[in-house]
N, C-alpha and C. Protein backbone atom coordinates (compact mmCIF):
# COMPACT_ATOMS: atom_id res chain seq x y z
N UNK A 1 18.92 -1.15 -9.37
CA UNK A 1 18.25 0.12 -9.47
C UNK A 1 17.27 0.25 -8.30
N UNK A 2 17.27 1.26 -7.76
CA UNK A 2 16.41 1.51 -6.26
C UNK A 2 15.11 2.57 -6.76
N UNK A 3 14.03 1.89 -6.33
CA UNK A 3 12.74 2.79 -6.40
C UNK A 3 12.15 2.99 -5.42
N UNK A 4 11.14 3.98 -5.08
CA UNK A 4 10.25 3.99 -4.18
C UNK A 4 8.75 3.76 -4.87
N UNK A 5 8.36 3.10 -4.19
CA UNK A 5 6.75 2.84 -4.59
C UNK A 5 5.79 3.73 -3.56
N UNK A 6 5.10 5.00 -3.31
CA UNK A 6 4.03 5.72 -2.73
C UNK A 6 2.44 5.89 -3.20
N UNK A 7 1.84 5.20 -2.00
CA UNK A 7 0.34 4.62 -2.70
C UNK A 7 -0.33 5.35 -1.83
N UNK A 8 -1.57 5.87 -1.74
CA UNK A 8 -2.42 5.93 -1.04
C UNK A 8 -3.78 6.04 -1.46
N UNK A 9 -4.39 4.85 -0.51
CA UNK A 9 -6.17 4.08 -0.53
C UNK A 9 -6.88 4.24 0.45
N UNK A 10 -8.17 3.27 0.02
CA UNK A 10 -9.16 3.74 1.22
C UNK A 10 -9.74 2.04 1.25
N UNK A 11 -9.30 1.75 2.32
CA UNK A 11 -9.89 0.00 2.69
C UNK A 11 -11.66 0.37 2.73
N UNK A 12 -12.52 -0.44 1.74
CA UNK A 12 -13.25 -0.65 2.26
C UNK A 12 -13.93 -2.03 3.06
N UNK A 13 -13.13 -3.01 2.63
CA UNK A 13 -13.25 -4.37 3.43
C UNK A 13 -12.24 -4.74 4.07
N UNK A 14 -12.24 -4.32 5.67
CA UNK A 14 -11.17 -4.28 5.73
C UNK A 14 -10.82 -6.31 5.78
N UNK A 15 -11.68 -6.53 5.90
CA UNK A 15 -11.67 -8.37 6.33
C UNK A 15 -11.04 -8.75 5.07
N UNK A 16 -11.63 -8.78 3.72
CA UNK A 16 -10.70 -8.67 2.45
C UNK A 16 -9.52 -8.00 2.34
N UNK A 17 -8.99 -7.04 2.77
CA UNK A 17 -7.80 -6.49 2.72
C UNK A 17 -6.74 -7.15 3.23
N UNK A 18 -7.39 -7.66 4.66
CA UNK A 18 -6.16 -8.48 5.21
C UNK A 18 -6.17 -10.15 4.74
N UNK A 19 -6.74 -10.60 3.95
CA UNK A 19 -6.65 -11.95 2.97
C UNK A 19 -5.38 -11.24 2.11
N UNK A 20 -5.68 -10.02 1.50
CA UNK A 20 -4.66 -10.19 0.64
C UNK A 20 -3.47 -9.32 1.35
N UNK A 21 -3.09 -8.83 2.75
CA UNK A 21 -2.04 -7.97 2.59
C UNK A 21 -1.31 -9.74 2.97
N UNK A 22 -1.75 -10.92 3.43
CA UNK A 22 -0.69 -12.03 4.17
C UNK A 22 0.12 -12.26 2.54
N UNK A 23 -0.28 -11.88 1.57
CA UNK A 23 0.13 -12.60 0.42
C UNK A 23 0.91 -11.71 -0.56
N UNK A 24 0.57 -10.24 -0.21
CA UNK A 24 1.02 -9.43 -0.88
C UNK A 24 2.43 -8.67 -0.27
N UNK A 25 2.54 -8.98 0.70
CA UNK A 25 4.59 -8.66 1.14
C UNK A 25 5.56 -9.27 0.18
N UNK A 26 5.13 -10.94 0.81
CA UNK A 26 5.67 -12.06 0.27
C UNK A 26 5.89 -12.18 -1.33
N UNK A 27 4.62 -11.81 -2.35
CA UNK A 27 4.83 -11.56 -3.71
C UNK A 27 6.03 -10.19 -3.82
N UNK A 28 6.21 -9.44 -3.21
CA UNK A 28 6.51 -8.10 -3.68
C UNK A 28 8.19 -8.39 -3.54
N UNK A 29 8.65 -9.44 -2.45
CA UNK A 29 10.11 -9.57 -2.54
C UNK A 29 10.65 -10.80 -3.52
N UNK A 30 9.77 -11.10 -4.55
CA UNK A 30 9.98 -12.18 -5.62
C UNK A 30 11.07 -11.88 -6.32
N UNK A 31 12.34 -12.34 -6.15
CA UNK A 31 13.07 -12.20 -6.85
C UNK A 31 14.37 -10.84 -6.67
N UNK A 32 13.96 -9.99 -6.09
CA UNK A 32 14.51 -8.68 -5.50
C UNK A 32 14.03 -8.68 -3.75
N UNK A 33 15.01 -8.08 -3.25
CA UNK A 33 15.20 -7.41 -2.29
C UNK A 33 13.93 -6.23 -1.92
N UNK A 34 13.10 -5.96 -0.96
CA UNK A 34 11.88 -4.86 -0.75
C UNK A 34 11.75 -4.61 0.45
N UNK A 35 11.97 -3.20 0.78
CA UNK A 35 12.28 -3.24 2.45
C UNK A 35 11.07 -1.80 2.60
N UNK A 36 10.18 -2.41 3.37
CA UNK A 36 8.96 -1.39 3.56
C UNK A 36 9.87 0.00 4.95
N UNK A 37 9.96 1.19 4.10
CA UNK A 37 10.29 2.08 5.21
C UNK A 37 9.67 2.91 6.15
N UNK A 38 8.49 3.00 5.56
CA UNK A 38 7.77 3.73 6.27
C UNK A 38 5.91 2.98 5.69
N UNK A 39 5.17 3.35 6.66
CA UNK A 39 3.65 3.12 6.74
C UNK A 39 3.10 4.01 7.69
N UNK A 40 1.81 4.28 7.09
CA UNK A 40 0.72 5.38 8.25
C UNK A 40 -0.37 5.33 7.36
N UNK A 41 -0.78 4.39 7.85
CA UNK A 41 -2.62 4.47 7.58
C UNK A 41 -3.58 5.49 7.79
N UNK A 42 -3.08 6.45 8.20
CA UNK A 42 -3.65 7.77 8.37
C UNK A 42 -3.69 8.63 7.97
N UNK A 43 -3.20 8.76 6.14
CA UNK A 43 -2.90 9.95 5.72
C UNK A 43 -4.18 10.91 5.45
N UNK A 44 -3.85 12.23 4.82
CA UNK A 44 -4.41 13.61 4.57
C UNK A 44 -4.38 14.30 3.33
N UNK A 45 -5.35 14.19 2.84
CA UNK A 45 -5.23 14.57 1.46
C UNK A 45 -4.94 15.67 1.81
N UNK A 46 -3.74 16.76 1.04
CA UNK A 46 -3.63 18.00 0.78
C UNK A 46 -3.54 18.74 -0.60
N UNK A 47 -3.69 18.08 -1.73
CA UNK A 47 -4.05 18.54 -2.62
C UNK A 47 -5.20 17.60 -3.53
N UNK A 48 -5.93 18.16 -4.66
CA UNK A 48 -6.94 17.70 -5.03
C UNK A 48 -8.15 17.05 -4.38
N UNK A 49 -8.31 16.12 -5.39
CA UNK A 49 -9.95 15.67 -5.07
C UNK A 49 -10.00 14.52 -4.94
N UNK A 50 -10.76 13.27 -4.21
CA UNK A 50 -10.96 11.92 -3.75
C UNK A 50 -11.27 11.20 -5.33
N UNK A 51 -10.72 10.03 -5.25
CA UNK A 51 -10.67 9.25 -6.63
C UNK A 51 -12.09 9.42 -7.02
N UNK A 52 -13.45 9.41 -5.82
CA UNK A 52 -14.76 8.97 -6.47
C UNK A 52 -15.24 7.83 -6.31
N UNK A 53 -14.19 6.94 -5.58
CA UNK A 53 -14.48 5.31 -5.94
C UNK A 53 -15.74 4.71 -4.62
């Protein structure tokens, strides 16, 4: 069964972020197949409002 997973965040550490992105590819192809197609760290909110966080 094929999914797409679409996230979008706001790094605030980025020094912590990259501890966990070395670890978090590697977990995500556990067992299945995961082929990242696209990335852009730059997105634009166009609808609603910022989480608040």
């Amino acid at each position: 069964m094929s999914a797409y997973l679409i996230v979008n965040y706001e790094v605030e550490d980025p020094a912590l972020y990259g501890e966990y992105a070395k670890g978090a590819g590697p977990a995500m192809k556990i067992g299945k197949e995961c082929e990242l197609i696209a990335f852009d760290p730059a997105t634009d909110r166009i609808e609603g409002d910022s989480s608040g966080r």
